[in-house]
PDB file of N, CA and C in Angstrom:
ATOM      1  N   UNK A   1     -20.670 -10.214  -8.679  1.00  0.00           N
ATOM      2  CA  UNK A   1     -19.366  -9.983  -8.113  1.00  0.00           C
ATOM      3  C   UNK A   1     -18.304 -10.604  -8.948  1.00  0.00           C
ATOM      4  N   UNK A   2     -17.787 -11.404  -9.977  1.00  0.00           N
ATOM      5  CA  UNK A   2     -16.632 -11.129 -10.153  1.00  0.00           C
ATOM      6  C   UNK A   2     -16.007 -10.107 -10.453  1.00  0.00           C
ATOM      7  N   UNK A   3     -14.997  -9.709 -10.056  1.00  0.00           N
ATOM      8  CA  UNK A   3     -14.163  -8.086 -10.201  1.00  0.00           C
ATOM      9  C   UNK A   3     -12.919  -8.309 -11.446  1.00  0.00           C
ATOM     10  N   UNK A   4     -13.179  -7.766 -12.410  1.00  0.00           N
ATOM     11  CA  UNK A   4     -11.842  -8.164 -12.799  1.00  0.00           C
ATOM     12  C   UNK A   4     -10.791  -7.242 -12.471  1.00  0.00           C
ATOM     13  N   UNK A   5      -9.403  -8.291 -12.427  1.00  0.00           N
ATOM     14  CA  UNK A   5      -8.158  -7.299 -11.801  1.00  0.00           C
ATOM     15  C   UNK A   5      -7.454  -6.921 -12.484  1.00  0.00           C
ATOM     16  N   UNK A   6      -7.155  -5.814 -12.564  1.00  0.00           N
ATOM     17  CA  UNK A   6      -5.893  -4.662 -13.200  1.00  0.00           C
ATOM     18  C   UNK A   6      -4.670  -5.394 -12.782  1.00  0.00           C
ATOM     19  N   UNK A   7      -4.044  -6.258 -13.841  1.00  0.00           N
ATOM     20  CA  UNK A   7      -3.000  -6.677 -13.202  1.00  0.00           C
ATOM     21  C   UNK A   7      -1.566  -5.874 -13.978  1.00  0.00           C
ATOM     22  N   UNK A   8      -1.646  -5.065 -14.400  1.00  0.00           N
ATOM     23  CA  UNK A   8       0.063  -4.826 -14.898  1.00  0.00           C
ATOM     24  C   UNK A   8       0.244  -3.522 -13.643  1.00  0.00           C
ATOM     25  N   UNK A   9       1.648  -3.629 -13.509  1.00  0.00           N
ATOM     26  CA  UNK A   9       1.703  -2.649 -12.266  1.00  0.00           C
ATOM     27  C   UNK A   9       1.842  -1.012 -12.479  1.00  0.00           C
ATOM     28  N   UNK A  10       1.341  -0.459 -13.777  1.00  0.00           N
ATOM     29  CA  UNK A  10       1.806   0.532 -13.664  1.00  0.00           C
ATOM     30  C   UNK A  10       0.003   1.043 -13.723  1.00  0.00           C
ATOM     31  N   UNK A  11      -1.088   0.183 -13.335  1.00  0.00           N
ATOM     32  CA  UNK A  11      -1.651   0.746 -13.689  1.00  0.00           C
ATOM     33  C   UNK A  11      -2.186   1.973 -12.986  1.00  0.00           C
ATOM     34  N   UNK A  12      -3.305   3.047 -13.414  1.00  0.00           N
ATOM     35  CA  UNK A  12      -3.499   3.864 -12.539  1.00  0.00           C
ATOM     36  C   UNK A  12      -4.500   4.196 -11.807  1.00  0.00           C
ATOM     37  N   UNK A  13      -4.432   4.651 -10.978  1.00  0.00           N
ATOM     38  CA  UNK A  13      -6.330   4.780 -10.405  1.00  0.00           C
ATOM     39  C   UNK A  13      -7.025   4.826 -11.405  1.00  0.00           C
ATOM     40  N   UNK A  14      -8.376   4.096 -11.145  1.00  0.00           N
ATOM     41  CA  UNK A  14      -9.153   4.808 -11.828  1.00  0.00           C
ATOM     42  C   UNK A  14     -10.592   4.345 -10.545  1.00  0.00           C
ATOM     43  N   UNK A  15     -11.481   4.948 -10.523  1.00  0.00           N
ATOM     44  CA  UNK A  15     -12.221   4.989  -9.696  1.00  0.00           C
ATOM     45  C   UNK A  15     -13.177   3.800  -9.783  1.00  0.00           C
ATOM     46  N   UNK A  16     -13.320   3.288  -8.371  1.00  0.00           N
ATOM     47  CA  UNK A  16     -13.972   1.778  -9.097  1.00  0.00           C
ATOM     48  C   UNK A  16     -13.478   0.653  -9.263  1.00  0.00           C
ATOM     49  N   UNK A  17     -12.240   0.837  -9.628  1.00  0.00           N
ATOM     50  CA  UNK A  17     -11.976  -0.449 -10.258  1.00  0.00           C
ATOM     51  C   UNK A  17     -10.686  -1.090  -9.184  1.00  0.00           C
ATOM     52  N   UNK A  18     -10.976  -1.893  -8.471  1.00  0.00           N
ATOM     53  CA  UNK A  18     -10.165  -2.714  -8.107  1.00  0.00           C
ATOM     54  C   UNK A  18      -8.801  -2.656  -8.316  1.00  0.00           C
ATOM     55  N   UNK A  19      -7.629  -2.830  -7.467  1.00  0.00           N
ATOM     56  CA  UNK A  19      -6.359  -3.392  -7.829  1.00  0.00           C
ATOM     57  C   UNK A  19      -5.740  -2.228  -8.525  1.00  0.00           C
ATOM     58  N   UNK A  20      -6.187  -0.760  -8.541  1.00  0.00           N
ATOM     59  CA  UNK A  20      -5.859   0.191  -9.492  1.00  0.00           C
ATOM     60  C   UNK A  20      -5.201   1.448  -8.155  1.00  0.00           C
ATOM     61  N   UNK A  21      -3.788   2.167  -8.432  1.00  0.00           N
ATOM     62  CA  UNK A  21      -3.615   3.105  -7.641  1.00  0.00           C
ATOM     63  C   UNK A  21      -3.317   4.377  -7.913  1.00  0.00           C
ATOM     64  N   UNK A  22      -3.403   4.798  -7.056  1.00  0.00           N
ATOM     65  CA  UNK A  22      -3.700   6.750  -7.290  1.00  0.00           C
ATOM     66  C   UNK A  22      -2.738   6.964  -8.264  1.00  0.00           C
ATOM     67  N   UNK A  23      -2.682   8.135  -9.181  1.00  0.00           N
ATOM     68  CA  UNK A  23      -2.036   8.618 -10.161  1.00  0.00           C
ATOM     69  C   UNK A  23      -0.563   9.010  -9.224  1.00  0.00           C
ATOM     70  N   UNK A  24      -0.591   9.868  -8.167  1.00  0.00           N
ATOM     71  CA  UNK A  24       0.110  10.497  -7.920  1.00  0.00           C
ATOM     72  C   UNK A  24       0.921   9.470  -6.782  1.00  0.00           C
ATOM     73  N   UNK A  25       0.942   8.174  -6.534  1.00  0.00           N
ATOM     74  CA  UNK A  25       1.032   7.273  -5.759  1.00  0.00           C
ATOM     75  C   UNK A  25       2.920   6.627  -6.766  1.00  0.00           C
ATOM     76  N   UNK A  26       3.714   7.226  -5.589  1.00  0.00           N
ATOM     77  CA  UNK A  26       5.150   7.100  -5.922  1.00  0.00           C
ATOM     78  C   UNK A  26       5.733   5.877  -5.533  1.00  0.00           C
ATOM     79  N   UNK A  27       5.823   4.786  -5.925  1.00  0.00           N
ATOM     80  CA  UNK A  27       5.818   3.283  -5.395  1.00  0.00           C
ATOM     81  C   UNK A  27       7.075   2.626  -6.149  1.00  0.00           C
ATOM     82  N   UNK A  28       7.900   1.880  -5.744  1.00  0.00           N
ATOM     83  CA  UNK A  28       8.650   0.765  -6.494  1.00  0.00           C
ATOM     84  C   UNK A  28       7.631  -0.061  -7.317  1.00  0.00           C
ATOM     85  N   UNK A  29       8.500  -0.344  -8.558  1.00  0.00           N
ATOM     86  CA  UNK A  29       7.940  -1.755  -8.990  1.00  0.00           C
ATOM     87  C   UNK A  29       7.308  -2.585  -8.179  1.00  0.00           C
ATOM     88  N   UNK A  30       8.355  -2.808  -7.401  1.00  0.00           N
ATOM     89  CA  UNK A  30       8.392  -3.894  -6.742  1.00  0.00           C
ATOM     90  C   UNK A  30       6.928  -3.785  -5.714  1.00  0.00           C
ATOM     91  N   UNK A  31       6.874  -2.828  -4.745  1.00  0.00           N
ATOM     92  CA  UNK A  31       5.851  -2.690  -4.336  1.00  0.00           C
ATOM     93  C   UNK A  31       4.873  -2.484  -4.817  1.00  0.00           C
ATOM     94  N   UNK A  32       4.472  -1.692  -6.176  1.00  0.00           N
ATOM     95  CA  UNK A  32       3.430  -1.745  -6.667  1.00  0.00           C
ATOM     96  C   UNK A  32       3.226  -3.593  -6.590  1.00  0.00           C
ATOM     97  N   UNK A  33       3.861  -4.253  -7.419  1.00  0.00           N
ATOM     98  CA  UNK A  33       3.620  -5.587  -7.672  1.00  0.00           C
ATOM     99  C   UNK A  33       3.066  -6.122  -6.121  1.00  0.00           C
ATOM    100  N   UNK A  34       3.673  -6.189  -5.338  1.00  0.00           N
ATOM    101  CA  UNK A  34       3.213  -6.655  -3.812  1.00  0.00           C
ATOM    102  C   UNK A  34       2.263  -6.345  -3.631  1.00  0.00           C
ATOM    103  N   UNK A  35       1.491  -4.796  -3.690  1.00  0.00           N
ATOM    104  CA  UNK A  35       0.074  -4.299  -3.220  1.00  0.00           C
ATOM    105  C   UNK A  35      -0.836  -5.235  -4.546  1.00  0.00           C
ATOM    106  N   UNK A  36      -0.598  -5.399  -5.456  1.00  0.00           N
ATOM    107  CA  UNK A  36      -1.782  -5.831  -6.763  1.00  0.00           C
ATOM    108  C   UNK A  36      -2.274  -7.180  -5.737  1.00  0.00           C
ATOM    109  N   UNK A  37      -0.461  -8.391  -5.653  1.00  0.00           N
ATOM    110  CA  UNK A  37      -0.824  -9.769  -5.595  1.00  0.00           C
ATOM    111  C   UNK A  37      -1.568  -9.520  -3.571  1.00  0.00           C
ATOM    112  N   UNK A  38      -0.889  -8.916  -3.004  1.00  0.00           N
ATOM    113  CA  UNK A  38      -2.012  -8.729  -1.529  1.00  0.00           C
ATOM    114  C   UNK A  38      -3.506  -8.545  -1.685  1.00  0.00           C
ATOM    115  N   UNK A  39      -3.691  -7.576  -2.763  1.00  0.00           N
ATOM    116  CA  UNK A  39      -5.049  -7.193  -2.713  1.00  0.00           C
ATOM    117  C   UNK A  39      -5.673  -7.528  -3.875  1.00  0.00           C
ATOM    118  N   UNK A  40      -5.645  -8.817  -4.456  1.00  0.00           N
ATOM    119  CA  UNK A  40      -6.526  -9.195  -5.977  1.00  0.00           C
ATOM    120  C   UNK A  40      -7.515  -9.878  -5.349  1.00  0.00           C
ATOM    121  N   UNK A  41      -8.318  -9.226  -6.002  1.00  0.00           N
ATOM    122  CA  UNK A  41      -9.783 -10.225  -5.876  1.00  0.00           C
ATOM    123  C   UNK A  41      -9.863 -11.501  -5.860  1.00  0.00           C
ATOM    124  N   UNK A  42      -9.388 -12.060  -6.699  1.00  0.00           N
ATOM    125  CA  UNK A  42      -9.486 -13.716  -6.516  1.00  0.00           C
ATOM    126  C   UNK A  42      -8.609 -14.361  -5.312  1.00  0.00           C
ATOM    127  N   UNK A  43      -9.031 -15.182  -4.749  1.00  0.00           N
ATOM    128  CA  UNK A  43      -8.470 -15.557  -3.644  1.00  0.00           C
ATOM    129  C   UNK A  43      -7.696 -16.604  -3.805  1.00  0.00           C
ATOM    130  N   UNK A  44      -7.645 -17.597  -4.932  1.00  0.00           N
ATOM    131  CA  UNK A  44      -6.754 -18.132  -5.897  1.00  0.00           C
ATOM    132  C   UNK A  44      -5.220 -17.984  -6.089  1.00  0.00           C
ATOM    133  N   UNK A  45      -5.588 -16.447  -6.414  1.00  0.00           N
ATOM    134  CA  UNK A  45      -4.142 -15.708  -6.945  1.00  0.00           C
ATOM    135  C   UNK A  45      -3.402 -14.950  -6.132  1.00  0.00           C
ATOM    136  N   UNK A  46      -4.486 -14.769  -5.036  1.00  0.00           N
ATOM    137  CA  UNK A  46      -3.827 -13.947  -3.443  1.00  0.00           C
ATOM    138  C   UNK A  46      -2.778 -14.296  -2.947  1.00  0.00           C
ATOM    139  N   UNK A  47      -1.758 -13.514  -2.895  1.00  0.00           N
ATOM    140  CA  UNK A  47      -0.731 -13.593  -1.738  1.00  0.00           C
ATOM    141  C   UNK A  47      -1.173 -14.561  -0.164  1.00  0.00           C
ATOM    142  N   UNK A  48      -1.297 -15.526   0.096  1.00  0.00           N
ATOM    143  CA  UNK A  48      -1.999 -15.647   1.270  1.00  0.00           C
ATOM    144  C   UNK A  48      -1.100 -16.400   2.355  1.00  0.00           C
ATOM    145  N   UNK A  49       0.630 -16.423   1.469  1.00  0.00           N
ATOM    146  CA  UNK A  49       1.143 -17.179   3.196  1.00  0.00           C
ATOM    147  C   UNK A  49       2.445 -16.501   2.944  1.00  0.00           C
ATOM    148  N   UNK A  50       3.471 -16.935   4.342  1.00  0.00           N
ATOM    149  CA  UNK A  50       4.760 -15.925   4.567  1.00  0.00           C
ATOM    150  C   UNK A  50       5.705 -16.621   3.368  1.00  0.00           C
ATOM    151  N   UNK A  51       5.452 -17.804   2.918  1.00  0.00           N
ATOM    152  CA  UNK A  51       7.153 -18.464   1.809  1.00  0.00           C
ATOM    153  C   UNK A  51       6.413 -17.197   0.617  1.00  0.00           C
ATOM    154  N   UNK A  52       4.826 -17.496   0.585  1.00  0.00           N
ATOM    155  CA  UNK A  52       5.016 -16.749  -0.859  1.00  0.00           C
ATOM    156  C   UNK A  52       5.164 -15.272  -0.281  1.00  0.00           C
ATOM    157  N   UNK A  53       4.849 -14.586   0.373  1.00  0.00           N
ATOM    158  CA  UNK A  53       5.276 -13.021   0.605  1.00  0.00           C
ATOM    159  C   UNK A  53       7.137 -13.212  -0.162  1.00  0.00           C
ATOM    160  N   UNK A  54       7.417 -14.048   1.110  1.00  0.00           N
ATOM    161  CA  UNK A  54       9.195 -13.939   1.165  1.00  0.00           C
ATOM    162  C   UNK A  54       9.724 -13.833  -0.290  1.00  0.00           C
ATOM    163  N   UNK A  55       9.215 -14.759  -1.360  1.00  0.00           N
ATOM    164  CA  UNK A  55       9.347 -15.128  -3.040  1.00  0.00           C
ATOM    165  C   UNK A  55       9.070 -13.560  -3.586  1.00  0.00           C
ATOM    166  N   UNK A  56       8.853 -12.574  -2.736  1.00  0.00           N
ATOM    167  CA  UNK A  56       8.649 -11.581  -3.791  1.00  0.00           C
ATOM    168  C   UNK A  56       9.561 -10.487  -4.227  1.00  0.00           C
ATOM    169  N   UNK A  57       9.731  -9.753  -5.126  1.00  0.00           N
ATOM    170  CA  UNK A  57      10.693  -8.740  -5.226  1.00  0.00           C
ATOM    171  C   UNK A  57      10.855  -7.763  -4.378  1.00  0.00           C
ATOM    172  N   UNK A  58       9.738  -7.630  -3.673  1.00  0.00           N
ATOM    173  CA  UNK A  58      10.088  -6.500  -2.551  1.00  0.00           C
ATOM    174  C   UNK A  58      10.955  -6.737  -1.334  1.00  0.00           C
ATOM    175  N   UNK A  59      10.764  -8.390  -1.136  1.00  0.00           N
ATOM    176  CA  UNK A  59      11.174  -8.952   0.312  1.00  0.00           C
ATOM    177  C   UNK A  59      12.817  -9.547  -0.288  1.00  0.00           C
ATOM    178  N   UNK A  60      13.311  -9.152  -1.405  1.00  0.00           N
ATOM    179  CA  UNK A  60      14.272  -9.633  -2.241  1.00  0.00           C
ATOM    180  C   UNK A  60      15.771  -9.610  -0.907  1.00  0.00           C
ATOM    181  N   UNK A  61      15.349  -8.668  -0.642  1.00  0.00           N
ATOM    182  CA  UNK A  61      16.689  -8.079   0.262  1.00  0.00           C
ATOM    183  C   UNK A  61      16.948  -8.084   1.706  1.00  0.00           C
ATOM    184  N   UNK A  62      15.417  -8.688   1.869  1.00  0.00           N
ATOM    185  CA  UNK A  62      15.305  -8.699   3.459  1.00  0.00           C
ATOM    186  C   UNK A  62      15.452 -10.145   4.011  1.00  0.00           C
ATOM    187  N   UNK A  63      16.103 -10.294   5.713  1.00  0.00           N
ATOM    188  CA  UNK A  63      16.305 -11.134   6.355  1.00  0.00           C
ATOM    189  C   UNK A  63      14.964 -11.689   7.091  1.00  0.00           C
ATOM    190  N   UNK A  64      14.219 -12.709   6.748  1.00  0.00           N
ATOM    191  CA  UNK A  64      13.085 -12.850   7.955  1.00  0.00           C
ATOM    192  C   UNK A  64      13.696 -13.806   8.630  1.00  0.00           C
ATOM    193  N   UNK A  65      14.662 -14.783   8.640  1.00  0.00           N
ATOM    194  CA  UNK A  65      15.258 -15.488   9.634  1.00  0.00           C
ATOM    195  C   UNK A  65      16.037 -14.200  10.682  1.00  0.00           C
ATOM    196  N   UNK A  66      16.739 -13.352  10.189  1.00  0.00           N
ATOM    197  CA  UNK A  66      17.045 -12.540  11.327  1.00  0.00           C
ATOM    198  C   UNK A  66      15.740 -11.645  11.875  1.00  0.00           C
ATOM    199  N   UNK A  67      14.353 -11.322  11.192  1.00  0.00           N
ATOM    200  CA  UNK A  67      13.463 -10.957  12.065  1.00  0.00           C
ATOM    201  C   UNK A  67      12.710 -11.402  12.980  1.00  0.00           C
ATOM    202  N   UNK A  68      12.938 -12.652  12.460  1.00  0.00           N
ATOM    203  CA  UNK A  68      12.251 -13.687  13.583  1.00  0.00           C
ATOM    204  C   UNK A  68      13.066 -13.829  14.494  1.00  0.00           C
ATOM    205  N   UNK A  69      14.609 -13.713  14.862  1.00  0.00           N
ATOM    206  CA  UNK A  69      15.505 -13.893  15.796  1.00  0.00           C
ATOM    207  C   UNK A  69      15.241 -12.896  16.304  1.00  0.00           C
ATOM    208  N   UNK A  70      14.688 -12.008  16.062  1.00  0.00           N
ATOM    209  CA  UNK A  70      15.328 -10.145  16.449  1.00  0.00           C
ATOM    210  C   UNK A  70      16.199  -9.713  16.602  1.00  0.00           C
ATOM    211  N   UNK A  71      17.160  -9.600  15.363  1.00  0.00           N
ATOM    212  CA  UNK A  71      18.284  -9.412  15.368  1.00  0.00           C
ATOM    213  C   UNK A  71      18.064  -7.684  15.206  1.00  0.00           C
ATOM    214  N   UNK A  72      17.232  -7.303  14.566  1.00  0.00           N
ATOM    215  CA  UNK A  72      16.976  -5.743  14.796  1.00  0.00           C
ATOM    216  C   UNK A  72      15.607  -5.493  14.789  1.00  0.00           C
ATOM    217  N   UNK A  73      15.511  -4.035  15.660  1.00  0.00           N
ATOM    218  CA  UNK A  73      14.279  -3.335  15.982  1.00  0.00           C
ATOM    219  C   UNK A  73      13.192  -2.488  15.305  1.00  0.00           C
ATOM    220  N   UNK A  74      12.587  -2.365  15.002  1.00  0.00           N
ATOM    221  CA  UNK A  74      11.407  -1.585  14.066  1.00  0.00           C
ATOM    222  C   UNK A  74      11.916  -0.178  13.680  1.00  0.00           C
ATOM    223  N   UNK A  75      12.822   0.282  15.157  1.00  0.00           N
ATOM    224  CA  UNK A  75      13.022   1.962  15.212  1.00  0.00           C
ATOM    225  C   UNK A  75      14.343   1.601  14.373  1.00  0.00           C
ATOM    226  N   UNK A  76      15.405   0.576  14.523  1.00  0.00           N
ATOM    227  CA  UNK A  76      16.015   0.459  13.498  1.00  0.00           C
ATOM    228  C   UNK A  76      15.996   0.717  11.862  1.00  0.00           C
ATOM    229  N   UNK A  77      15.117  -0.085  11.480  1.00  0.00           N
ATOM    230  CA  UNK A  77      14.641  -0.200  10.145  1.00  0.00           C
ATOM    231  C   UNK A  77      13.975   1.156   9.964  1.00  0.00           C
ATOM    232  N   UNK A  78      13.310   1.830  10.744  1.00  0.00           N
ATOM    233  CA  UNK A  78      12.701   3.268  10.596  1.00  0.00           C
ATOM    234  C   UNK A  78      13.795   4.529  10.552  1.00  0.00           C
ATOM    235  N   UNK A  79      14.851   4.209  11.678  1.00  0.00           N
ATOM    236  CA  UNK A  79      15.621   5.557  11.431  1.00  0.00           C
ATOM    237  C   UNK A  79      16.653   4.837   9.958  1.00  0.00           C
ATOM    238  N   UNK A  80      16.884   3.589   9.628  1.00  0.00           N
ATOM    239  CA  UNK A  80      17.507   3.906   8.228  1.00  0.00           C
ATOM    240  C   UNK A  80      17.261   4.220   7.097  1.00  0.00           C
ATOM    241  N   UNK A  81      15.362   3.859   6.970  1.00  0.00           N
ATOM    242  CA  UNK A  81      15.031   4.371   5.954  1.00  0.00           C
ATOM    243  C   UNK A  81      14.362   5.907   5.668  1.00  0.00           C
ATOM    244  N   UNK A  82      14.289   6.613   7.119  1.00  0.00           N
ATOM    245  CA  UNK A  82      13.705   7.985   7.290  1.00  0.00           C
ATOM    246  C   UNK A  82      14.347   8.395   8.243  1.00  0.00           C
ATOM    247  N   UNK A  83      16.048   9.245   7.777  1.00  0.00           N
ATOM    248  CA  UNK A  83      17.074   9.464   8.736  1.00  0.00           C
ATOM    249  C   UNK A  83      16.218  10.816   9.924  1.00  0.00           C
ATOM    250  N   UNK A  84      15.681  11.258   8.910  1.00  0.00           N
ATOM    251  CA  UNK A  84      15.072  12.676   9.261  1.00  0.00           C
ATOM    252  C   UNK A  84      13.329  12.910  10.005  1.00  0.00           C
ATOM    253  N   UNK A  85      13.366  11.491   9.823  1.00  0.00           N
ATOM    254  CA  UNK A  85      11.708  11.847  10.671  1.00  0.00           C
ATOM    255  C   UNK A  85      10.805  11.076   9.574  1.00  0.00           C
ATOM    256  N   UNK A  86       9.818  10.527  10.607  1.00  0.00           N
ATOM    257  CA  UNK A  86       8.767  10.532   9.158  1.00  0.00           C
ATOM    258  C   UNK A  86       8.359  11.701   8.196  1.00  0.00           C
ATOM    259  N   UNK A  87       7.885  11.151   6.697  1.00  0.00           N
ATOM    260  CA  UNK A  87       8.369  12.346   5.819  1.00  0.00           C
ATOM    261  C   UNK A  87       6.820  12.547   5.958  1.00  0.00           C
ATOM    262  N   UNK A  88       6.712  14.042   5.498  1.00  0.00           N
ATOM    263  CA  UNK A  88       5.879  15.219   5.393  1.00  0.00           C
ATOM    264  C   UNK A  88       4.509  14.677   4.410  1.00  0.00           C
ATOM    265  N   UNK A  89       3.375  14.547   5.060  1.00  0.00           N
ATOM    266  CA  UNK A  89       2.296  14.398   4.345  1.00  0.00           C
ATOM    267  C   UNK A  89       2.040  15.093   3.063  1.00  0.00           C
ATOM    268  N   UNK A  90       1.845  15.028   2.112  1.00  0.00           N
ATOM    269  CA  UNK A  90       1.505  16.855   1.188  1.00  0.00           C
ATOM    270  C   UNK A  90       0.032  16.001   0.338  1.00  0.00           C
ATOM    271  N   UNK A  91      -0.348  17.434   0.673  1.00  0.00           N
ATOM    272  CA  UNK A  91      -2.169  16.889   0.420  1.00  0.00           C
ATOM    273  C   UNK A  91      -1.881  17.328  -0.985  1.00  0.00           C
ATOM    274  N   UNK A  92      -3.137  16.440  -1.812  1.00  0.00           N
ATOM    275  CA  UNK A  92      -3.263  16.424  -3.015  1.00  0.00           C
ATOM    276  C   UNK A  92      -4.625  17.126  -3.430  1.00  0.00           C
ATOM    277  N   UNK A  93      -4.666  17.551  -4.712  1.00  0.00           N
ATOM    278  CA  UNK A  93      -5.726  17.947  -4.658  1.00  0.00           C
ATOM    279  C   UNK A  93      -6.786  17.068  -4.698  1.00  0.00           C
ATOM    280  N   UNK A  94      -6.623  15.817  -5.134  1.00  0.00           N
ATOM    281  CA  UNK A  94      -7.938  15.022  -4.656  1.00  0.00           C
ATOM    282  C   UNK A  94      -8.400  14.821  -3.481  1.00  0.00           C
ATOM    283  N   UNK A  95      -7.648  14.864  -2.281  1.00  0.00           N
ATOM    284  CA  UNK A  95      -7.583  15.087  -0.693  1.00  0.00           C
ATOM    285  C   UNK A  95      -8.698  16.839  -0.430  1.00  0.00           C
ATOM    286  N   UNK A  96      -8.199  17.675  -1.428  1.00  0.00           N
ATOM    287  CA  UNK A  96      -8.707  18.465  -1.105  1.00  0.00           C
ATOM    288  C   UNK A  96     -10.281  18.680  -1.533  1.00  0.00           C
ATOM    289  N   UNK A  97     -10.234  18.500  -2.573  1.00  0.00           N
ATOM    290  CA  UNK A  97     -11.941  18.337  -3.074  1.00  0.00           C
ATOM    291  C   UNK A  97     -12.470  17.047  -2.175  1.00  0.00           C
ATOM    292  N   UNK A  98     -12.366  16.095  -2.059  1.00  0.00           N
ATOM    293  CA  UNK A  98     -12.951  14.910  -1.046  1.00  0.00           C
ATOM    294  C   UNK A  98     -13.461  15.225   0.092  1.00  0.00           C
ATOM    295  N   UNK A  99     -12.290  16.281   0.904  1.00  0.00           N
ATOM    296  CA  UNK A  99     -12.539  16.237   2.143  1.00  0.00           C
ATOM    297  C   UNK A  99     -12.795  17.956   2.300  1.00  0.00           C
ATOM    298  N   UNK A 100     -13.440  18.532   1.624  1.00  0.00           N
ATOM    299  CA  UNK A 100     -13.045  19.847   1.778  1.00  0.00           C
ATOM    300  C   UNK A 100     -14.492  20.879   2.823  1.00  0.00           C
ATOM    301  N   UNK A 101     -15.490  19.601   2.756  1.00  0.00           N
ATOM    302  CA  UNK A 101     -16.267  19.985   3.872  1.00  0.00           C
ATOM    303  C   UNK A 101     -16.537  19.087   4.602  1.00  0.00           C
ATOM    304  N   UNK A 102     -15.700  18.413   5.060  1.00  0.00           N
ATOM    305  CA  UNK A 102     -16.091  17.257   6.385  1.00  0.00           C
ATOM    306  C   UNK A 102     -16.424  17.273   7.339  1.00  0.00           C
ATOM    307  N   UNK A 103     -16.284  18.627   8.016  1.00  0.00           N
ATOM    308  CA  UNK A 103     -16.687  19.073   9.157  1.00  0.00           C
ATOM    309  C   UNK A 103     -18.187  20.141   8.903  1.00  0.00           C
ATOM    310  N   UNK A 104     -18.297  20.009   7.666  1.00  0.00           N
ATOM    311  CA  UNK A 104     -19.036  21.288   7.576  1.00  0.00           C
ATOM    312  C   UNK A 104     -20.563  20.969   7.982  1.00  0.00           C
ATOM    313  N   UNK A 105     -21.246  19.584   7.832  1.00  0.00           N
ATOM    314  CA  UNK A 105     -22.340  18.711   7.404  1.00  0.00           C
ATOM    315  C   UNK A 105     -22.816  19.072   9.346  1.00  0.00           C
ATOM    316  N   UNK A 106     -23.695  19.682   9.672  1.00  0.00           N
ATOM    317  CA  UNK A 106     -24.198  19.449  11.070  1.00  0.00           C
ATOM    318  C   UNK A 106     -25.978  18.318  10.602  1.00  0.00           C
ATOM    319  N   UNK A 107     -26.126  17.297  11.395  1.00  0.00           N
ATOM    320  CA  UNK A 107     -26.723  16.367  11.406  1.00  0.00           C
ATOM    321  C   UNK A 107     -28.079  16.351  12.612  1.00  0.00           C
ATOM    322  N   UNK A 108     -29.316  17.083  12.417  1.00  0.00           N
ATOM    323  CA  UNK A 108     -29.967  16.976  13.851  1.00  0.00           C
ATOM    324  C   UNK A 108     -30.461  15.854  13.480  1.00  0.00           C
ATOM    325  N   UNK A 109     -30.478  14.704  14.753  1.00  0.00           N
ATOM    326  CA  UNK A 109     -31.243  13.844  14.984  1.00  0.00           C
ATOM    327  C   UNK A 109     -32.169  13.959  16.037  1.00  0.00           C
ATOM    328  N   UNK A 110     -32.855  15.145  16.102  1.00  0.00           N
ATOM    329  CA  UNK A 110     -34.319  15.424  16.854  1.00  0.00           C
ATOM    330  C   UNK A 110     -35.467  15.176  15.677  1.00  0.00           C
TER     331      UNK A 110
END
């Protein structure tokens, strides 16, 4: 088991390998960087408490003293960043080869 980690953020899926995300996976910097340090193998280098979350570029802009007050609501933060609804799934073709007989497999256990 040591895993080694893909640490620069642009890296791309590749199958297997740890810390690596889908090609077609449309992310900020910033969040890419957040998902690597949340999810690295070493537990060392892990994201593992709220000061270091807060220290990061993603949380750059956000209030957690006003979330902890509740100064605003979830549906808040949801209708400003998705005026229109949550946005539209669109399957990929790796979605489609993966899952393209999932239902198809019948299983007797007699």
């Amino acid at each position: 088991f040591p895993v080694p980690v893909v640490g620069d953020s642009g890296s791309v899926h590749r199958e297997g390998v740890p810390g690596s995300l889908p090609v077609e996976c449309s992310l900020s910097t910033a969040a890419v960087n957040l998902l690597h340090r949340l999810l690295d193998p070493d537990p060392r280098s892990r994201l593992r408490s709220l000061l270091n979350l807060q220290g990061t570029a993603f949380f750059k802009d956000f209030s957690f003293s006003d979330a902890r007050a509740k100064k605003f609501s979830p549906h808040q933060v949801l209708k400003s960043h998705f005026p229109n609804g949550p946005p539209q799934k669109q399957t990929s073709d790796i979605d489609e080869k993966e899952f393209s007989n999932f239902d198809s497999v019948v299983i007797n256990d007699s």
